[in-house]
PDB file of N, CA and C in Angstrom:
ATOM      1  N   UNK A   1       5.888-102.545  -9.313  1.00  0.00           N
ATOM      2  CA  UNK A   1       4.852-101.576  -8.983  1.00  0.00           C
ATOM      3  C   UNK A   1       5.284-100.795  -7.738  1.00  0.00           C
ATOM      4  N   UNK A   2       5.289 -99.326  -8.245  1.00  0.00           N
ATOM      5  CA  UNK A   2       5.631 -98.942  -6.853  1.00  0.00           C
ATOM      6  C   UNK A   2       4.955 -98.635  -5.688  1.00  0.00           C
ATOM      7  N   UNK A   3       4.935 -98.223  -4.411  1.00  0.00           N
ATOM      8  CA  UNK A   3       3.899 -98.316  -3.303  1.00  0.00           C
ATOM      9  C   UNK A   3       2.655 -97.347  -3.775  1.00  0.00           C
ATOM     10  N   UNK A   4       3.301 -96.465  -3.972  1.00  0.00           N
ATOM     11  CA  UNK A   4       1.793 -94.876  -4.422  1.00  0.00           C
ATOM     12  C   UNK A   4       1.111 -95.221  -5.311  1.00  0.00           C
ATOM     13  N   UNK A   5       1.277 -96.382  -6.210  1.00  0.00           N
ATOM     14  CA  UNK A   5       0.247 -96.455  -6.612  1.00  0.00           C
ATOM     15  C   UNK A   5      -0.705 -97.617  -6.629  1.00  0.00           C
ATOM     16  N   UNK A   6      -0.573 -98.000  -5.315  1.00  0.00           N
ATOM     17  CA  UNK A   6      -1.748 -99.159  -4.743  1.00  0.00           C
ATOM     18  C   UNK A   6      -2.791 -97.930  -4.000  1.00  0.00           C
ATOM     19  N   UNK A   7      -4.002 -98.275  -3.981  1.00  0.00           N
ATOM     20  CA  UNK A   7      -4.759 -97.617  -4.112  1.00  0.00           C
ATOM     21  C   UNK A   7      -5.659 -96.963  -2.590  1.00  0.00           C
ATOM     22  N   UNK A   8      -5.313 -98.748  -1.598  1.00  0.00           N
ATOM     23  CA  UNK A   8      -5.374 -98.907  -0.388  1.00  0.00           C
ATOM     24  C   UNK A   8      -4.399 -98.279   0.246  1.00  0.00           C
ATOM     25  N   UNK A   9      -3.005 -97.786  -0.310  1.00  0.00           N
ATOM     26  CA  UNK A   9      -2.203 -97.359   0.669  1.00  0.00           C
ATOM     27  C   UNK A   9      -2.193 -95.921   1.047  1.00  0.00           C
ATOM     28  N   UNK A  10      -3.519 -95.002  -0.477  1.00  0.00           N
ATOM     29  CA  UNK A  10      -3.548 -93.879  -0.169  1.00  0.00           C
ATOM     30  C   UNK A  10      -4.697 -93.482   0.786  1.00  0.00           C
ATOM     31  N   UNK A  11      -5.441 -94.576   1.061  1.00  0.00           N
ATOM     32  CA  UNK A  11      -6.665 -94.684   1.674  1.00  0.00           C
ATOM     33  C   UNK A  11      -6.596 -95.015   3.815  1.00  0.00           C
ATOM     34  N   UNK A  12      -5.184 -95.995   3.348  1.00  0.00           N
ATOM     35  CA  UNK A  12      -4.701 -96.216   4.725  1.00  0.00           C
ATOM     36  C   UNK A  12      -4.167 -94.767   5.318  1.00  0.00           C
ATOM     37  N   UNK A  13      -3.546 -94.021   4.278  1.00  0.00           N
ATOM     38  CA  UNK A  13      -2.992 -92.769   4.623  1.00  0.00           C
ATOM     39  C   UNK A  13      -3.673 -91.656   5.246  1.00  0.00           C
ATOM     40  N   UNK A  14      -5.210 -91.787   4.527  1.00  0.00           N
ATOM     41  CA  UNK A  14      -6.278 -90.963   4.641  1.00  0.00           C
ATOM     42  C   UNK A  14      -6.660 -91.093   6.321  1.00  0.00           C
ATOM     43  N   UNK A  15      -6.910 -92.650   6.388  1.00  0.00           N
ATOM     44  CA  UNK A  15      -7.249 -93.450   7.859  1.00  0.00           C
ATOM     45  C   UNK A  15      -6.376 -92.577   9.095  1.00  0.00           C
ATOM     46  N   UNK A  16      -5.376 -93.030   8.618  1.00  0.00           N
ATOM     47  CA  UNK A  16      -4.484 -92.378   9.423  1.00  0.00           C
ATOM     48  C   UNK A  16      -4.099 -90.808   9.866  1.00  0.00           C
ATOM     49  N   UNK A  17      -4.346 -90.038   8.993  1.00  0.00           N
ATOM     50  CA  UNK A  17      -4.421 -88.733   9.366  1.00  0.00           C
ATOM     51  C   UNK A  17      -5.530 -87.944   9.731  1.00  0.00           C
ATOM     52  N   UNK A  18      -6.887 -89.183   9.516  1.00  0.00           N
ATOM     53  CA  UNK A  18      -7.954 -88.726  10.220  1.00  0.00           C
ATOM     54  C   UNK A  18      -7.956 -88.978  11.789  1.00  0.00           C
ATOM     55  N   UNK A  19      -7.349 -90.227  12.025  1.00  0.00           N
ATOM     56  CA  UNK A  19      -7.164 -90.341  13.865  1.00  0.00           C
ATOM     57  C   UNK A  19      -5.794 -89.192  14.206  1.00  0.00           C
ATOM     58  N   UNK A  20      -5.026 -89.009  13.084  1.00  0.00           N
ATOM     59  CA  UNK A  20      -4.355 -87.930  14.112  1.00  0.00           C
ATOM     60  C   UNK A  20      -5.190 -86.397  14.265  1.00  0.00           C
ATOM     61  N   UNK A  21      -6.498 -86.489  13.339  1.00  0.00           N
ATOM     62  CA  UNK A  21      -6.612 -85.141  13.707  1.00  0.00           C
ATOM     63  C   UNK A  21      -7.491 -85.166  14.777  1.00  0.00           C
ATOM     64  N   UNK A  22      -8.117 -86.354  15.475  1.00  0.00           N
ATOM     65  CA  UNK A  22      -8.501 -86.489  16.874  1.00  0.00           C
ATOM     66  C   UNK A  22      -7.527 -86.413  18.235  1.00  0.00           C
ATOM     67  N   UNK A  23      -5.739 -86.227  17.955  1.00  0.00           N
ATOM     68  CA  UNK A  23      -5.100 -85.574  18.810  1.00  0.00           C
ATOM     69  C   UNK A  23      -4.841 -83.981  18.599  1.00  0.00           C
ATOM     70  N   UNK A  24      -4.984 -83.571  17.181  1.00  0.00           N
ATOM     71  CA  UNK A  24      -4.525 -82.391  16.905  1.00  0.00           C
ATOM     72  C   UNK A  24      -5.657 -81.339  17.342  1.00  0.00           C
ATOM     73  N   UNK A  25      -5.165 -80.093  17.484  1.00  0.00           N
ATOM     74  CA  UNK A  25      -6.764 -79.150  17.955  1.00  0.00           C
ATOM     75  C   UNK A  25      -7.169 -78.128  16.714  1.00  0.00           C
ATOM     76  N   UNK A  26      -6.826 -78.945  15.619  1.00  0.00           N
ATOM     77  CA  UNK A  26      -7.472 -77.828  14.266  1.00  0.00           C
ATOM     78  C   UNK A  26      -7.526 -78.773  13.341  1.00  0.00           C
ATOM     79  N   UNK A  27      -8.033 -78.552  12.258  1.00  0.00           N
ATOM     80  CA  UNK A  27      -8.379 -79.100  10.971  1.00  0.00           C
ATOM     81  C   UNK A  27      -7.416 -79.048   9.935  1.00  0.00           C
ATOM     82  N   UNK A  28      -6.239 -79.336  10.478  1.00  0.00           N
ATOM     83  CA  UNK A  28      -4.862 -79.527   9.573  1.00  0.00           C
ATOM     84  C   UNK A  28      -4.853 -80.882   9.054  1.00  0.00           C
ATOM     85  N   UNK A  29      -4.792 -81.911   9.553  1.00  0.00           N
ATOM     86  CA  UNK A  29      -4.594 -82.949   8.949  1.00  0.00           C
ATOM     87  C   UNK A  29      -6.065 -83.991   8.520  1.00  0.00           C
ATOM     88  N   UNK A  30      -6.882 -83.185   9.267  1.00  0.00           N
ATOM     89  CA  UNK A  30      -8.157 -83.466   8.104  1.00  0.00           C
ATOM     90  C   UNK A  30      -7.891 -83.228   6.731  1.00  0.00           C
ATOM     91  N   UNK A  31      -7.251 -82.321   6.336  1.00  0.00           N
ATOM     92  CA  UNK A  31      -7.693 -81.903   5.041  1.00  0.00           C
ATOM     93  C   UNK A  31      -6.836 -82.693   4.418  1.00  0.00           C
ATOM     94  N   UNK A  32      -5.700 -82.888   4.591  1.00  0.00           N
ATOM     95  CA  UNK A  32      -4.954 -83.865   4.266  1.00  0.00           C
ATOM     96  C   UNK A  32      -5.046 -85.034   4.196  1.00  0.00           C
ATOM     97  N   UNK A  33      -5.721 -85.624   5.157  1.00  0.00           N
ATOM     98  CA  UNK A  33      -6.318 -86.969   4.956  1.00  0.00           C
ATOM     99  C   UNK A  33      -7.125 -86.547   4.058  1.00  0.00           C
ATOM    100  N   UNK A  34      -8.297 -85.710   3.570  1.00  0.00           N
ATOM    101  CA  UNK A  34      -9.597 -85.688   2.442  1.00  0.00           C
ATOM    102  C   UNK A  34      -8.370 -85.834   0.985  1.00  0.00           C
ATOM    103  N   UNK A  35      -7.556 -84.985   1.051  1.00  0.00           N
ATOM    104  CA  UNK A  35      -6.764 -85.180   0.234  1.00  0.00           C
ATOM    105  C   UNK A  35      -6.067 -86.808  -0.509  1.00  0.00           C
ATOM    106  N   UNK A  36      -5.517 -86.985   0.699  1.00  0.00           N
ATOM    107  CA  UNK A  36      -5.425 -88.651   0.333  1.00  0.00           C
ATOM    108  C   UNK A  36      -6.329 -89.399   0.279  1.00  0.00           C
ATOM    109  N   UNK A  37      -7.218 -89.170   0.899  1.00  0.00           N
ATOM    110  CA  UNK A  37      -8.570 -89.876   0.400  1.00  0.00           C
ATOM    111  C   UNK A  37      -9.194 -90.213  -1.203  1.00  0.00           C
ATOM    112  N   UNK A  38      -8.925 -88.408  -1.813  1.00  0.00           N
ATOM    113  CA  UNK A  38      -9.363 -88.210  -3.271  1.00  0.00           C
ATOM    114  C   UNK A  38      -8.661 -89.153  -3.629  1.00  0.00           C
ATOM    115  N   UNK A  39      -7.251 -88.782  -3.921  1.00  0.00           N
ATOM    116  CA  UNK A  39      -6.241 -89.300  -4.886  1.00  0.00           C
ATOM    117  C   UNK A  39      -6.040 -91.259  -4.569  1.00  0.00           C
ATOM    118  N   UNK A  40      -6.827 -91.932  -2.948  1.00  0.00           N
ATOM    119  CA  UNK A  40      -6.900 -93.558  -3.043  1.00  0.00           C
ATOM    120  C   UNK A  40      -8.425 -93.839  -4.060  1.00  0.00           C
ATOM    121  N   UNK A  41      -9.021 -93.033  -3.809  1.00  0.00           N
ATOM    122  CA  UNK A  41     -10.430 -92.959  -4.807  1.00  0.00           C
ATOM    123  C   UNK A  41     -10.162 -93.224  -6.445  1.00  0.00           C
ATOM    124  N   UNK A  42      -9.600 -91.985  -7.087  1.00  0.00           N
ATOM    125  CA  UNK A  42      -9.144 -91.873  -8.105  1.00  0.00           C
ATOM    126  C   UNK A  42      -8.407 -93.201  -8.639  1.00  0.00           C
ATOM    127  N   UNK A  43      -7.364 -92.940  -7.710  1.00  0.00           N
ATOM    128  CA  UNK A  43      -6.862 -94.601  -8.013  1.00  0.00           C
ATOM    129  C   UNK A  43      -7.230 -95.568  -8.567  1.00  0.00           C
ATOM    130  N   UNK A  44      -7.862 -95.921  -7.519  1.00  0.00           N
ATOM    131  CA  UNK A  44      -9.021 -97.135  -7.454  1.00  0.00           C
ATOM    132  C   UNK A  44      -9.369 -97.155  -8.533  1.00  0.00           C
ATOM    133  N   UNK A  45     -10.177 -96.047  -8.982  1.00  0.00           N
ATOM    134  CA  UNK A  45     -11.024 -96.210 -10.436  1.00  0.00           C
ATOM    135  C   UNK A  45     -10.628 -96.030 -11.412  1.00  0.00           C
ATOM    136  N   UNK A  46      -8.832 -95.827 -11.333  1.00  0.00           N
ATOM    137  CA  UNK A  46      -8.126 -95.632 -12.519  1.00  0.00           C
ATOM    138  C   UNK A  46      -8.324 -94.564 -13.460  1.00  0.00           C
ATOM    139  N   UNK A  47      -8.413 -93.410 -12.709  1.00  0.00           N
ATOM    140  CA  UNK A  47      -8.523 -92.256 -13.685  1.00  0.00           C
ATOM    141  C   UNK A  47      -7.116 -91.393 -13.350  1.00  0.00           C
ATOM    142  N   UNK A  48      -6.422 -92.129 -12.278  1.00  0.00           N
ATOM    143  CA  UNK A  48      -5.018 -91.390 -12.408  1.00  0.00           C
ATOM    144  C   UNK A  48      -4.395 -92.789 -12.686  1.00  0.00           C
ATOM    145  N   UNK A  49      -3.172 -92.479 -13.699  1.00  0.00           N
ATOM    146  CA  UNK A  49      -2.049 -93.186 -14.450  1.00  0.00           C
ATOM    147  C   UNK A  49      -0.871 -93.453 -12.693  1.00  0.00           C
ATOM    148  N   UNK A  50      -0.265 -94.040 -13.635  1.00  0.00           N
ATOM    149  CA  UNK A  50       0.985 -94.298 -12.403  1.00  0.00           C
ATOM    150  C   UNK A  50       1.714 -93.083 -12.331  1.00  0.00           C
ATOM    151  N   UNK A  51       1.797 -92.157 -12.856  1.00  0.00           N
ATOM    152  CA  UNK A  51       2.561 -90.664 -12.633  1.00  0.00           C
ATOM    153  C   UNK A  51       2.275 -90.243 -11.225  1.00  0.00           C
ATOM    154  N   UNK A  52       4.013 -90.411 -10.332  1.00  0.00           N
ATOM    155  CA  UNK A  52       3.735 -90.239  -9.004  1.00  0.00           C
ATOM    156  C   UNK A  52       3.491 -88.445  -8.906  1.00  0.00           C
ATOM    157  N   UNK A  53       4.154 -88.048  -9.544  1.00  0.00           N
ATOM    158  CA  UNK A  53       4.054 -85.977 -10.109  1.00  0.00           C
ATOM    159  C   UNK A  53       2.534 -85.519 -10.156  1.00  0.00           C
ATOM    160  N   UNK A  54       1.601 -86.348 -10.492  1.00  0.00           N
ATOM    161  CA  UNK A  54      -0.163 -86.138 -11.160  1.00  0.00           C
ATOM    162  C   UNK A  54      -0.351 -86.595  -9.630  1.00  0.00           C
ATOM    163  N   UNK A  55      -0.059 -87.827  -8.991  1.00  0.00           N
ATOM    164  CA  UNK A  55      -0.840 -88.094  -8.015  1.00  0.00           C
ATOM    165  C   UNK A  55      -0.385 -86.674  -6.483  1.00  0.00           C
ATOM    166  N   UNK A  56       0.929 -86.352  -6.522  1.00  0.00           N
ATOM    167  CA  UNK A  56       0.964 -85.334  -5.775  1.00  0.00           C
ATOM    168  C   UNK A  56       0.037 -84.620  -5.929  1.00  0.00           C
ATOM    169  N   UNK A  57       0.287 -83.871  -7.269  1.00  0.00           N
ATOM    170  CA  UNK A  57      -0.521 -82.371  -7.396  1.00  0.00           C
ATOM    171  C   UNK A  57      -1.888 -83.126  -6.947  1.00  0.00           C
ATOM    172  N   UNK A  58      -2.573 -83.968  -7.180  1.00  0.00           N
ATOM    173  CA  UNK A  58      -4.069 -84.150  -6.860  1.00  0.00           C
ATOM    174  C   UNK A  58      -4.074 -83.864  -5.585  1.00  0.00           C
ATOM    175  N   UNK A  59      -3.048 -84.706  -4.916  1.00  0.00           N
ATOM    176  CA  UNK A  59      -3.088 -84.877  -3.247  1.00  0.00           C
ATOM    177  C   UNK A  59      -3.005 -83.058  -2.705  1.00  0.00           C
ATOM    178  N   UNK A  60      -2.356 -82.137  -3.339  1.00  0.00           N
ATOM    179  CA  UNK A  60      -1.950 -80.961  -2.956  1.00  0.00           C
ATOM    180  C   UNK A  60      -2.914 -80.484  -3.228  1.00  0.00           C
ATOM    181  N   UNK A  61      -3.565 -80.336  -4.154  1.00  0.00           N
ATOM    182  CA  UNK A  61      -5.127 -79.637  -4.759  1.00  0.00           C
ATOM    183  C   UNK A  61      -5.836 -79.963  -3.983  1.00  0.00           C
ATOM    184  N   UNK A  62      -6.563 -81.003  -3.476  1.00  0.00           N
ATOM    185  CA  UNK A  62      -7.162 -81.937  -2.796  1.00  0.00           C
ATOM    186  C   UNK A  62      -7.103 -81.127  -1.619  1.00  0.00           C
ATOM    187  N   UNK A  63      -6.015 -81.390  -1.023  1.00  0.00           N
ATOM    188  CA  UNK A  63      -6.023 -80.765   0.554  1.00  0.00           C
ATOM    189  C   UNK A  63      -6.348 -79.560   0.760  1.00  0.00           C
ATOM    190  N   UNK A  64      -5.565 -78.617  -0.310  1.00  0.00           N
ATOM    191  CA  UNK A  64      -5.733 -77.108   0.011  1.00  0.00           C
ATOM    192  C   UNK A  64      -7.552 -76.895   0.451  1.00  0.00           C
ATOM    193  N   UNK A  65      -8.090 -77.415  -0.962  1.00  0.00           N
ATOM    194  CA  UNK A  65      -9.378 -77.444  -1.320  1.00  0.00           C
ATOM    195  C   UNK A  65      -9.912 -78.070  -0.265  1.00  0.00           C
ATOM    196  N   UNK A  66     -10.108 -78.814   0.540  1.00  0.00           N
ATOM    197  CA  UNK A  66     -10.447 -79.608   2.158  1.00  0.00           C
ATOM    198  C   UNK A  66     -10.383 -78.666   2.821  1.00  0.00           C
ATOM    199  N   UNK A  67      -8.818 -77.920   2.631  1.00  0.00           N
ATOM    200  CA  UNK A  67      -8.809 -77.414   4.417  1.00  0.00           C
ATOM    201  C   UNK A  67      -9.298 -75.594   4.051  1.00  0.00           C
ATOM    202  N   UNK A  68      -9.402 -74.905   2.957  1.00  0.00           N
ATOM    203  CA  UNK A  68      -9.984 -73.922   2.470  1.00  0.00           C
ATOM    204  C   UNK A  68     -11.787 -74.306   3.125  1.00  0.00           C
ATOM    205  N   UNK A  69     -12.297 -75.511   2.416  1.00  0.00           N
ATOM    206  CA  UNK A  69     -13.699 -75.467   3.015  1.00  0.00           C
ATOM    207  C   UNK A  69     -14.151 -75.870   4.189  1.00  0.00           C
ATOM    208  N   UNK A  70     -13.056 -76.751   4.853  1.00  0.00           N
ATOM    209  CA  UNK A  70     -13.007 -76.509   6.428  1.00  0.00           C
ATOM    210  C   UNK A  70     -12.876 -75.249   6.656  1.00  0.00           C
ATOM    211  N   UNK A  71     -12.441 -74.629   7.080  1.00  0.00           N
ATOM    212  CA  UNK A  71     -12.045 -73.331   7.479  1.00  0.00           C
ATOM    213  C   UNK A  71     -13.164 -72.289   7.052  1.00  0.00           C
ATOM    214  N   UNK A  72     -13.646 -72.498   5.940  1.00  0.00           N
ATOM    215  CA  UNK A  72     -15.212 -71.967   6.007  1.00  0.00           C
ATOM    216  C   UNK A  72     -15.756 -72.567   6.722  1.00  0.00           C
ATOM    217  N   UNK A  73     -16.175 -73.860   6.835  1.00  0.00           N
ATOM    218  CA  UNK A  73     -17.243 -74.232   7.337  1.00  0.00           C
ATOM    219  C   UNK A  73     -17.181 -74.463   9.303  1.00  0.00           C
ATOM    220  N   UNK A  74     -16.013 -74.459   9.406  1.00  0.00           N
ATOM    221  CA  UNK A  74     -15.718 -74.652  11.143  1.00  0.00           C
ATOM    222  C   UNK A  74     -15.145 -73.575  11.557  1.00  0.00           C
ATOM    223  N   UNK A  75     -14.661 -72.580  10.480  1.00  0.00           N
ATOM    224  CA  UNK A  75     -13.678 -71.868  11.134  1.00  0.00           C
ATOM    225  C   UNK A  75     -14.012 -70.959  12.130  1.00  0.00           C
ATOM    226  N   UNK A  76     -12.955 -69.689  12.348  1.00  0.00           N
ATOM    227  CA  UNK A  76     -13.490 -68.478  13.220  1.00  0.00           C
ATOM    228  C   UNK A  76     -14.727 -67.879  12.853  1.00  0.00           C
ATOM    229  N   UNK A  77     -15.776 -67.659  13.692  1.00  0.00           N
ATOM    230  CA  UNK A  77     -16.885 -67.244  13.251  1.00  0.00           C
ATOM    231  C   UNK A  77     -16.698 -66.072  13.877  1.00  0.00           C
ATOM    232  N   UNK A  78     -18.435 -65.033  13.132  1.00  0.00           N
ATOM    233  CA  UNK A  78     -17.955 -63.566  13.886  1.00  0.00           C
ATOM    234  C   UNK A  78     -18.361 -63.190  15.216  1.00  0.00           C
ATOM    235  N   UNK A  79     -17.232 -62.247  15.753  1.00  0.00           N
ATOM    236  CA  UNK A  79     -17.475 -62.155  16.908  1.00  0.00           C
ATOM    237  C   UNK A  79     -16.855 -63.336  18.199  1.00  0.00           C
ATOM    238  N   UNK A  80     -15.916 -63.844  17.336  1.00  0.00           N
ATOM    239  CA  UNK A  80     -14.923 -65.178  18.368  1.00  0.00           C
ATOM    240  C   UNK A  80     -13.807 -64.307  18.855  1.00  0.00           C
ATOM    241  N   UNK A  81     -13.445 -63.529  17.814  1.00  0.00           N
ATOM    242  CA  UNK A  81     -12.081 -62.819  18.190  1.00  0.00           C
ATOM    243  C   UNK A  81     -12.409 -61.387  18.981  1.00  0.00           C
ATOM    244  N   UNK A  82     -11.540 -61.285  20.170  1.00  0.00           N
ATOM    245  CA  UNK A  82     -11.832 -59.758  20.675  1.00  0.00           C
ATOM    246  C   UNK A  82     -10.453 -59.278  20.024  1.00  0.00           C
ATOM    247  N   UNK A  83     -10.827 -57.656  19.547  1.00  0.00           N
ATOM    248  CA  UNK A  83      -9.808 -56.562  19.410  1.00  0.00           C
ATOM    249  C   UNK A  83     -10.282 -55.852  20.574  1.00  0.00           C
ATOM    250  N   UNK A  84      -9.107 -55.167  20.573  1.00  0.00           N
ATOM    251  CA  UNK A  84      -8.698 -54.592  21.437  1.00  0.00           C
ATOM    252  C   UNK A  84      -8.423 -53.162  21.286  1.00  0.00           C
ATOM    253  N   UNK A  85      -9.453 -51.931  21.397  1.00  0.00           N
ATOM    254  CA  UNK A  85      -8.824 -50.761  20.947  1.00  0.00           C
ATOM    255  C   UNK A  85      -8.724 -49.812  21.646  1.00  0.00           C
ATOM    256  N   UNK A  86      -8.376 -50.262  23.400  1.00  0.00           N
ATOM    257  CA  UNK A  86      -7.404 -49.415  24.395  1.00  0.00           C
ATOM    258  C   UNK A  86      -7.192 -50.537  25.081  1.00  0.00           C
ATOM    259  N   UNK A  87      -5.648 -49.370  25.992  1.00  0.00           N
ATOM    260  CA  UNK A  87      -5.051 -50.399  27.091  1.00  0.00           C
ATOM    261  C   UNK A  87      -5.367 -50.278  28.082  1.00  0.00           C
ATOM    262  N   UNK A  88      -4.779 -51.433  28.717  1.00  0.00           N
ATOM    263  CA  UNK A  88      -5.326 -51.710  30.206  1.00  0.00           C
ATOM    264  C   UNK A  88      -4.752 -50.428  30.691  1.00  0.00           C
ATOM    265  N   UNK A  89      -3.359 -50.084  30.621  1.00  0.00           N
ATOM    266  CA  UNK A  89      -3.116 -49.034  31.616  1.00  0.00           C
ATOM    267  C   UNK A  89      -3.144 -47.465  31.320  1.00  0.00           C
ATOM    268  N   UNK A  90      -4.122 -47.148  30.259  1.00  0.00           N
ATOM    269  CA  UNK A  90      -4.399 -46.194  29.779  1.00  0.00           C
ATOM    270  C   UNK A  90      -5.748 -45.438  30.841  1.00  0.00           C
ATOM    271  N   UNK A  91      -5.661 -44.174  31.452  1.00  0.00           N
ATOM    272  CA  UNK A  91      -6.135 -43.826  32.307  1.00  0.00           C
ATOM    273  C   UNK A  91      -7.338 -43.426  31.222  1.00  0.00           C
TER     274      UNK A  91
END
């Protein structure tokens, strides 16, 4: 049996990239952990086969899809960003 597909190890993975995103300063490896999260879930309940190729793409779907609705839901809101439409040394 190979490691990816114990079910705890995608879950430990999840664990783990959720405390790194308490050093990181954005919602990058959140989503990635939600990602590994899905695909130790799935697991678990045996609706993904041992195909390590199926469990990627989940994990890749997974994340995009995490960090897409992060990014709605935390992201830049309006009026965070200043433009800028003269210069300082413009008389």
């Amino acid at each position: 049996m190979d490691i990816w597909q114990i079910w705890w190890v995608w879950l430990v993975a999840a664990a783990l990239l959720g405390i790194l995103e308490i050093v990181l300063p954005s919602f990058m490896a959140l989503g990635f952990g939600l990602g590994a999260a899905l695909v130790g879930l799935l697991v678990a309940l045996g609706v993904l086969g041992g195909n390590l190729a199926i469990m990627i793409l989940v994990f890749a779907v997974g994340s995009l899809a995490a960090w897409i609705g992060l990014r709605k839901w935390a992201g830049i809101r309006q009026g965070q960003v200043k433009v800028w439409d003269r210069d300082i040394n413009e008389n």
